[in-house]
PDB file of N, CA and C in Angstrom:
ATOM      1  N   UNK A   1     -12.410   8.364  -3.454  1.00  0.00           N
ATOM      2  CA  UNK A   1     -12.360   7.056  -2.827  1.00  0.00           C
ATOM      3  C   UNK A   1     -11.284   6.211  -3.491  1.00  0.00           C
ATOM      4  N   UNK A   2     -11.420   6.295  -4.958  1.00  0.00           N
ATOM      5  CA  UNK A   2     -10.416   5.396  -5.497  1.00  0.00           C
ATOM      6  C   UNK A   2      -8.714   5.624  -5.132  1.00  0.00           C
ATOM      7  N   UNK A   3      -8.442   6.869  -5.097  1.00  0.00           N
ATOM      8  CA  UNK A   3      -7.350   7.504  -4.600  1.00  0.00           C
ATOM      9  C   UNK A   3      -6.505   6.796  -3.454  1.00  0.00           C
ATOM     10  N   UNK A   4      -7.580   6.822  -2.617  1.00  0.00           N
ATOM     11  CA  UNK A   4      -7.151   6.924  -1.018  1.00  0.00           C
ATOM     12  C   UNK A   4      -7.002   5.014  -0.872  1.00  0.00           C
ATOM     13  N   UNK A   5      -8.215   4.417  -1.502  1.00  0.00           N
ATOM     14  CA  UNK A   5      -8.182   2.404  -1.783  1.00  0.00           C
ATOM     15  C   UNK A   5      -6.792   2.573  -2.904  1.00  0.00           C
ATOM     16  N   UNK A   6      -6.717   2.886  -3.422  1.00  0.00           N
ATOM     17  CA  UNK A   6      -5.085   2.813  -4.730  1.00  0.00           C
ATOM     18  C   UNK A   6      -4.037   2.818  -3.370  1.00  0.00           C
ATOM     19  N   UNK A   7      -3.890   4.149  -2.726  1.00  0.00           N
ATOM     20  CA  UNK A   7      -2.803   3.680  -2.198  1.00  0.00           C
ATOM     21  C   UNK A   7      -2.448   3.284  -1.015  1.00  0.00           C
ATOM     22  N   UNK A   8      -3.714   2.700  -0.412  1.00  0.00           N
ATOM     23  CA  UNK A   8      -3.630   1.506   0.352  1.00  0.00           C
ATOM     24  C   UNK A   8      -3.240   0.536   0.055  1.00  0.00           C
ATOM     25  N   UNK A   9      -4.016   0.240  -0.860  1.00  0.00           N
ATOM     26  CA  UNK A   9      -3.539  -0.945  -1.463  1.00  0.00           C
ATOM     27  C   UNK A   9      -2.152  -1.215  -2.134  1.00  0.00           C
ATOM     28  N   UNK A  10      -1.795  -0.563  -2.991  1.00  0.00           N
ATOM     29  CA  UNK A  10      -0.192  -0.001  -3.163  1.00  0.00           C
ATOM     30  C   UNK A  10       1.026  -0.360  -1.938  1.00  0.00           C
ATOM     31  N   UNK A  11       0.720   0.295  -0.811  1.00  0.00           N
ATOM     32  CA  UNK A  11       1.207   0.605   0.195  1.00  0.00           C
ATOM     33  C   UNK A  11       1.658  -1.039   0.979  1.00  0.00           C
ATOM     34  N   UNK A  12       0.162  -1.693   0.681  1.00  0.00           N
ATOM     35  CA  UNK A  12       0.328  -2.889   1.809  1.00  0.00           C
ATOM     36  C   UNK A  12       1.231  -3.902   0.736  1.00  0.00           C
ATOM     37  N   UNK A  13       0.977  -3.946  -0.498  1.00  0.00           N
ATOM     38  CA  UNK A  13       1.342  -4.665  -1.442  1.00  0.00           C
ATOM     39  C   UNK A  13       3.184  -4.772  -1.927  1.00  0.00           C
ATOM     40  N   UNK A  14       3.304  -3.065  -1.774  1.00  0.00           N
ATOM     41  CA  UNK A  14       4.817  -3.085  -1.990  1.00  0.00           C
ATOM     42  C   UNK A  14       5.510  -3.999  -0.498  1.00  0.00           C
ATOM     43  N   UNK A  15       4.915  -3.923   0.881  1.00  0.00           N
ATOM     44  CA  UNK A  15       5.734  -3.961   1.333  1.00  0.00           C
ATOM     45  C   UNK A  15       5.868  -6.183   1.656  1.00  0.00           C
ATOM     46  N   UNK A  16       4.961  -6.320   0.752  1.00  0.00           N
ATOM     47  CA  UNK A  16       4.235  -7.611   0.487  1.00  0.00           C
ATOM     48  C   UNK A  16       5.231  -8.519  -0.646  1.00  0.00           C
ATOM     49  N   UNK A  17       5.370  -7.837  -1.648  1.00  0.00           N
ATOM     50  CA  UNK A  17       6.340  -8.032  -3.033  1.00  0.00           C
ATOM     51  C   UNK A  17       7.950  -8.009  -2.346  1.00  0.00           C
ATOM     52  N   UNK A  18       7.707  -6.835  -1.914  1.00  0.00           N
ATOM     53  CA  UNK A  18      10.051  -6.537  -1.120  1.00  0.00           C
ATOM     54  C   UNK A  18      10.139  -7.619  -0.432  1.00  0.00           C
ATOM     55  N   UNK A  19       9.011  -8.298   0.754  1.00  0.00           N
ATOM     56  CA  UNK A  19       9.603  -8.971   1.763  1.00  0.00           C
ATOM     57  C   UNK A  19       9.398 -10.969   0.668  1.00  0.00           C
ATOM     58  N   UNK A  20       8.646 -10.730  -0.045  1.00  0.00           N
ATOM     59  CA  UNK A  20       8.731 -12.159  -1.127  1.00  0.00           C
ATOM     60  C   UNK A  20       9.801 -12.226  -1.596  1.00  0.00           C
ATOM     61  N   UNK A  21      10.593 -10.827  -2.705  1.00  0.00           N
ATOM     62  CA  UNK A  21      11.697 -10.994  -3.785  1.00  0.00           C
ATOM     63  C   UNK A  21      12.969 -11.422  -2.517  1.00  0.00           C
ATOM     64  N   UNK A  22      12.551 -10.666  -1.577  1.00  0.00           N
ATOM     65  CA  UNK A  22      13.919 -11.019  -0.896  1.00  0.00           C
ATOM     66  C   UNK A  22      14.193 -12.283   0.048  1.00  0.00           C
ATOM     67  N   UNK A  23      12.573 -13.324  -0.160  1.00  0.00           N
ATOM     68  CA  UNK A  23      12.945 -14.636   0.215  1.00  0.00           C
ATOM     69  C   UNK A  23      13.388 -15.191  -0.842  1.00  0.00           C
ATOM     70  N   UNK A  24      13.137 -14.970  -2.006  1.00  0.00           N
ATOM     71  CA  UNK A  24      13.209 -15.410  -3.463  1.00  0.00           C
ATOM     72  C   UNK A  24      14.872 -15.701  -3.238  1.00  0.00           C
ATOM     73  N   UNK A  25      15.445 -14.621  -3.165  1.00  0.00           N
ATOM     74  CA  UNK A  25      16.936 -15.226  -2.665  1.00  0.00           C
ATOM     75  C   UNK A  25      17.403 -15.392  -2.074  1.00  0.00           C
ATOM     76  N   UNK A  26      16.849 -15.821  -1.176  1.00  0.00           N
ATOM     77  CA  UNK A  26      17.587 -16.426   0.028  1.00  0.00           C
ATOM     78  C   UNK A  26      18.788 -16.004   0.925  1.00  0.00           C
ATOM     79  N   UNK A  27      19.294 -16.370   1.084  1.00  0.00           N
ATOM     80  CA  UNK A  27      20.642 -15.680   2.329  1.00  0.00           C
ATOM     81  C   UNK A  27      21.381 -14.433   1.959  1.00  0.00           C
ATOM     82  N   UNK A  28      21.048 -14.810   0.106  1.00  0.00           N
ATOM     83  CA  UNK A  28      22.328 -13.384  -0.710  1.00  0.00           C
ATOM     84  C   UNK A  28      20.884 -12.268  -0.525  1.00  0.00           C
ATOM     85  N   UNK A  29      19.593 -12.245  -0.499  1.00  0.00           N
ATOM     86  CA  UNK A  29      18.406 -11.456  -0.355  1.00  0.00           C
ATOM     87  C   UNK A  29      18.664 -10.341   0.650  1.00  0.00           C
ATOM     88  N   UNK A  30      19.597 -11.120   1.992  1.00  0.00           N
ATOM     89  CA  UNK A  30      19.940 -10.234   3.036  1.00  0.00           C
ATOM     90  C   UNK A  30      21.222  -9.072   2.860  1.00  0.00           C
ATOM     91  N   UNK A  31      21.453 -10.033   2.000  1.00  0.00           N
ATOM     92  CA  UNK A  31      22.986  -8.785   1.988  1.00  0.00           C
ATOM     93  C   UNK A  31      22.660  -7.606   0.759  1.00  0.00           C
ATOM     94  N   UNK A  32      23.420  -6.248   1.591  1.00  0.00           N
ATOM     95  CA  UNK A  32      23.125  -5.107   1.176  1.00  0.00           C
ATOM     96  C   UNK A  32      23.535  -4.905   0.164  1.00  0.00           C
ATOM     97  N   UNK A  33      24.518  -6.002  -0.538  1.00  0.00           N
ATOM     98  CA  UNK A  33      24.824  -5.376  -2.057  1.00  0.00           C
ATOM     99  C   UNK A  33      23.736  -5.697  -3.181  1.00  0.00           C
ATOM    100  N   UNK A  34      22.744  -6.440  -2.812  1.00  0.00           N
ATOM    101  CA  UNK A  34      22.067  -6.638  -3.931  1.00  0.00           C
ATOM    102  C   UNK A  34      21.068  -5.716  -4.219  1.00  0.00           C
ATOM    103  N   UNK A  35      20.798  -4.778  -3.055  1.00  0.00           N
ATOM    104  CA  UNK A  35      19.958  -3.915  -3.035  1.00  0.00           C
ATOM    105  C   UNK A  35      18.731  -3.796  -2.834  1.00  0.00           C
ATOM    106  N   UNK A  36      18.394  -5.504  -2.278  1.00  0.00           N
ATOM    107  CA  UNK A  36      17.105  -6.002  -2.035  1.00  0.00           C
ATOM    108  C   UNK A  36      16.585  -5.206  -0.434  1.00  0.00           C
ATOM    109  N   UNK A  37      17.787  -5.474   0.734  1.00  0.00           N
ATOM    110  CA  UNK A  37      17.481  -4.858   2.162  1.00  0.00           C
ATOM    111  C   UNK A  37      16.585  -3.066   2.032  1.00  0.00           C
ATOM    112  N   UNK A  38      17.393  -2.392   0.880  1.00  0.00           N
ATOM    113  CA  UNK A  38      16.766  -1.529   1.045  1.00  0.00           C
ATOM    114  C   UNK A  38      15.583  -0.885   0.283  1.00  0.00           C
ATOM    115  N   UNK A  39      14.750  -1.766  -0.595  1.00  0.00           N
ATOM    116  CA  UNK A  39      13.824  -2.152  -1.410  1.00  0.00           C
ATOM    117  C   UNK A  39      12.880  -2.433  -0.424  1.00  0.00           C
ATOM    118  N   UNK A  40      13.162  -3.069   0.165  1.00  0.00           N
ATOM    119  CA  UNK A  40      11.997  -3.679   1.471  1.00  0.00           C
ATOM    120  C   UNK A  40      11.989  -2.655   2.828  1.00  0.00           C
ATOM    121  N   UNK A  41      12.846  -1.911   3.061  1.00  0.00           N
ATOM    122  CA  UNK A  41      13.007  -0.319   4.308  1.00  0.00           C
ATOM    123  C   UNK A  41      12.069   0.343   3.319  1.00  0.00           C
ATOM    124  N   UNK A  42      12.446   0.773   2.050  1.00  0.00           N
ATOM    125  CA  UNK A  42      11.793   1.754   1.363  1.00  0.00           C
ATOM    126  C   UNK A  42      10.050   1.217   1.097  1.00  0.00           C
ATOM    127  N   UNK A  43       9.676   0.162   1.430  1.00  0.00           N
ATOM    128  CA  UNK A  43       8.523  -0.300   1.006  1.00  0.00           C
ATOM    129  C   UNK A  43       7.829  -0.102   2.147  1.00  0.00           C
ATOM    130  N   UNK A  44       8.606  -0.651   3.189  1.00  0.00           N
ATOM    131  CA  UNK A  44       8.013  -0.529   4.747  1.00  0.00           C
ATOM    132  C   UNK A  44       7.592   0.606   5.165  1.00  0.00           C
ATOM    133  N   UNK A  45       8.146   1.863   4.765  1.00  0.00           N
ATOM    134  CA  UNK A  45       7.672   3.389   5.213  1.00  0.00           C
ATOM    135  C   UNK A  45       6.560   3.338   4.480  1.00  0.00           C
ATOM    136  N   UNK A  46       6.011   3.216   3.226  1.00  0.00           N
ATOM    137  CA  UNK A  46       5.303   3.717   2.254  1.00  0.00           C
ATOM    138  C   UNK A  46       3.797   3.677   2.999  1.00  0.00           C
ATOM    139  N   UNK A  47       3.508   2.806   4.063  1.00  0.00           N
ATOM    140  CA  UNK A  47       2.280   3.203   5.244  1.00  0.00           C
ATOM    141  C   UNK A  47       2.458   4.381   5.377  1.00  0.00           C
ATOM    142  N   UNK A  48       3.126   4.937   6.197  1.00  0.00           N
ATOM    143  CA  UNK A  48       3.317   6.060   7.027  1.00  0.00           C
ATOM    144  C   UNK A  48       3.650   7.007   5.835  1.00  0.00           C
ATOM    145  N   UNK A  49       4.882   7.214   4.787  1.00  0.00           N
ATOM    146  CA  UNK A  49       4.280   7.963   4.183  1.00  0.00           C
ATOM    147  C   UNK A  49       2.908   8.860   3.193  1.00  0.00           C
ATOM    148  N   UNK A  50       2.666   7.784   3.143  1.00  0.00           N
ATOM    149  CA  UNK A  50       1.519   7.685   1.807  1.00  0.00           C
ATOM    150  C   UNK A  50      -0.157   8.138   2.748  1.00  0.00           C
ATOM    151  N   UNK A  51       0.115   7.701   4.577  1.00  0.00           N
ATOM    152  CA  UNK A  51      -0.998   8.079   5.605  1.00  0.00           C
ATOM    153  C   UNK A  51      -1.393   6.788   6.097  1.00  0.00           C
ATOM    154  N   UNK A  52      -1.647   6.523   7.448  1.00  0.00           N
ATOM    155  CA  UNK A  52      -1.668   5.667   8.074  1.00  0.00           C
ATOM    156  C   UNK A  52      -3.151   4.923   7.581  1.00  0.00           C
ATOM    157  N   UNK A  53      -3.526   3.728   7.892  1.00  0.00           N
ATOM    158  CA  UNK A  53      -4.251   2.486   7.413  1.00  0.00           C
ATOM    159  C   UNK A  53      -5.174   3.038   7.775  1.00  0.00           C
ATOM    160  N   UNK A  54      -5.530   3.861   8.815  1.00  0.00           N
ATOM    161  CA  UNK A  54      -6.753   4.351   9.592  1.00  0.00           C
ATOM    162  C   UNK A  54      -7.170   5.812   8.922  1.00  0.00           C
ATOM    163  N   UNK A  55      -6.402   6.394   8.435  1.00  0.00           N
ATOM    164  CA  UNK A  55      -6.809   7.836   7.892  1.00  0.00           C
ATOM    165  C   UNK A  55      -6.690   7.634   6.775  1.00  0.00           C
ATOM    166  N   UNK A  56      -6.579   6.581   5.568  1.00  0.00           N
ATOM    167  CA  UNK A  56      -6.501   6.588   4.272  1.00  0.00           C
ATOM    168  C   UNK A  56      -8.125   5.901   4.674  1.00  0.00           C
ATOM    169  N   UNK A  57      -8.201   4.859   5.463  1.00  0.00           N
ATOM    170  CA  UNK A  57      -9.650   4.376   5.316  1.00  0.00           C
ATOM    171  C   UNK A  57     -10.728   5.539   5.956  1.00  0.00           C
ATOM    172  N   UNK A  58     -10.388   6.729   6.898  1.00  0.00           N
ATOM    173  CA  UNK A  58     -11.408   7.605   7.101  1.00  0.00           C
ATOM    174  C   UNK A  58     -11.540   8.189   5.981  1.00  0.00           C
ATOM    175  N   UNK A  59     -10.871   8.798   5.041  1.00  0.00           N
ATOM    176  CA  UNK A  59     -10.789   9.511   3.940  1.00  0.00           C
ATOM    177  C   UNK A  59     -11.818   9.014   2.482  1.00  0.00           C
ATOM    178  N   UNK A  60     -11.886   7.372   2.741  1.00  0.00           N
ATOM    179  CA  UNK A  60     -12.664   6.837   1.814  1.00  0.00           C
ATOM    180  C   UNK A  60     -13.939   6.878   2.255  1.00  0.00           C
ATOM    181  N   UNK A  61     -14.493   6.531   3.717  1.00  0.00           N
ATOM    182  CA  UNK A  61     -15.466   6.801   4.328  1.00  0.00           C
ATOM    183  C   UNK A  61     -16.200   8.496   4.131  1.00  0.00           C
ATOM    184  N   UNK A  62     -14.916   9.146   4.161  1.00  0.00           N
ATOM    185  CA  UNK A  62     -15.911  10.748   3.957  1.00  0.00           C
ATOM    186  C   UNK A  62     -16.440  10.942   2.796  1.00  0.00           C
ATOM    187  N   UNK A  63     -15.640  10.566   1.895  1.00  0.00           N
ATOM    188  CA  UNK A  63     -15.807  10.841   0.440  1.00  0.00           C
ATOM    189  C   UNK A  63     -17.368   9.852   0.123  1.00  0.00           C
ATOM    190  N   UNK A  64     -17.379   8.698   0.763  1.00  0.00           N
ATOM    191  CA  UNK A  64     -18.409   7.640   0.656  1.00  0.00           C
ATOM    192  C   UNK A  64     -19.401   8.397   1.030  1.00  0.00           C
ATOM    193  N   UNK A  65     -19.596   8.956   2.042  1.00  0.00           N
ATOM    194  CA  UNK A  65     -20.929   9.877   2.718  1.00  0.00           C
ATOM    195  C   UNK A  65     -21.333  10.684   1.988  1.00  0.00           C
ATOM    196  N   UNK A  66     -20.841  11.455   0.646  1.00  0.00           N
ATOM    197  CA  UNK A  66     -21.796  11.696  -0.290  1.00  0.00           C
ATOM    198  C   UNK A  66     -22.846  10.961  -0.835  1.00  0.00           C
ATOM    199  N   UNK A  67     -23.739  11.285  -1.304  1.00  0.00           N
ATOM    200  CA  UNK A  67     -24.435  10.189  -1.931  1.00  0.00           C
ATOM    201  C   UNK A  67     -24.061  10.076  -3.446  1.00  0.00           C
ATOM    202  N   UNK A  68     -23.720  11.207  -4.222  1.00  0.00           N
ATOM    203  CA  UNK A  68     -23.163  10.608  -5.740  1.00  0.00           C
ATOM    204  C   UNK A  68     -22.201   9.858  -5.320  1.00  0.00           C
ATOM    205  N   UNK A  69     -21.376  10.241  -4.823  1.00  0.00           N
ATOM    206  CA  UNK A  69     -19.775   8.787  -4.678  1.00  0.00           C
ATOM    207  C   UNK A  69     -20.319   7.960  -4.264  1.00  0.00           C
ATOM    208  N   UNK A  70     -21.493   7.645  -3.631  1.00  0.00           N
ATOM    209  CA  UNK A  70     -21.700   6.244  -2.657  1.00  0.00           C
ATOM    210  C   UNK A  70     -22.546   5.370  -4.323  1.00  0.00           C
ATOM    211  N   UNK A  71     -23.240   6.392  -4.806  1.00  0.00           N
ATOM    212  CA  UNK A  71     -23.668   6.184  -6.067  1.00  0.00           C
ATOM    213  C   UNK A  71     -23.039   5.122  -6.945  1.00  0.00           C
ATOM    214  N   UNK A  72     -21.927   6.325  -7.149  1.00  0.00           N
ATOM    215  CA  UNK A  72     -20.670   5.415  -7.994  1.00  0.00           C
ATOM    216  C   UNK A  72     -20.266   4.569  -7.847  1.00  0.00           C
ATOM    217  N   UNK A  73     -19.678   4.398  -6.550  1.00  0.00           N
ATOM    218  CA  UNK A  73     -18.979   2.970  -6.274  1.00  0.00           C
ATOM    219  C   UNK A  73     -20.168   2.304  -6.108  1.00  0.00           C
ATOM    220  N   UNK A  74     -21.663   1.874  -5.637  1.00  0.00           N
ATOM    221  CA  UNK A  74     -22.281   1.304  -6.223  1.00  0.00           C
ATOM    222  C   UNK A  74     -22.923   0.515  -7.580  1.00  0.00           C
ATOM    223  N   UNK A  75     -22.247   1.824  -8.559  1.00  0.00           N
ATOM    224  CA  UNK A  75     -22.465   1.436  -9.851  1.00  0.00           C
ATOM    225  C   UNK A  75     -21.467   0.076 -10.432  1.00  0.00           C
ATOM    226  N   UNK A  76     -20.310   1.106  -9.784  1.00  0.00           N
ATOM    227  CA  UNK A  76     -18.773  -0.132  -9.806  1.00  0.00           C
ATOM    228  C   UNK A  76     -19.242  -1.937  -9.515  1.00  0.00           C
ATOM    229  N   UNK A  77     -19.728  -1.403  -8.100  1.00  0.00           N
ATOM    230  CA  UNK A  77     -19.415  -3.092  -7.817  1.00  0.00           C
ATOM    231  C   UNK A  77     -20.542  -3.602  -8.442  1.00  0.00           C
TER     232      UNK A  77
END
């Protein structure tokens, strides 16, 4: 479970941080020499690579349907 919530969360966050740093600077943020444009492309895939929002959350759900894991993360929260 933790796996599959890590890089969701990861996933939504990078592409959360690229599209901030690159308001952070403003007009020069857009241009490709700073290296910010493609910081924020490379963040934007990391959904789709890493598995879509819907199959990283089925994946936590299966693992949950045990009862020791449902256990655990019970213990957690």
């Amino acid at each position: 479970v933790g796996i599959a919530l890590a890089k969701l969360y990861t996933a939504k966050q990078a592409v959360a941080v690229a599209s901030e740093a690159l308001e952070c600077f403003g007009g020069q943020g857009y241009m490709e020499d700073t290296g910010l444009p493609r910081l924020l492309r490379d963040a934007q895939v990391l959904p789709i690579w890493e598995g879509t929002t819907s199959v990283l959350a089925l994946d936590a759900l299966r693992v949950l349907r045990k009862t020791e894991a449902l256990d655990a993360v019970a213990a957690e929260l």
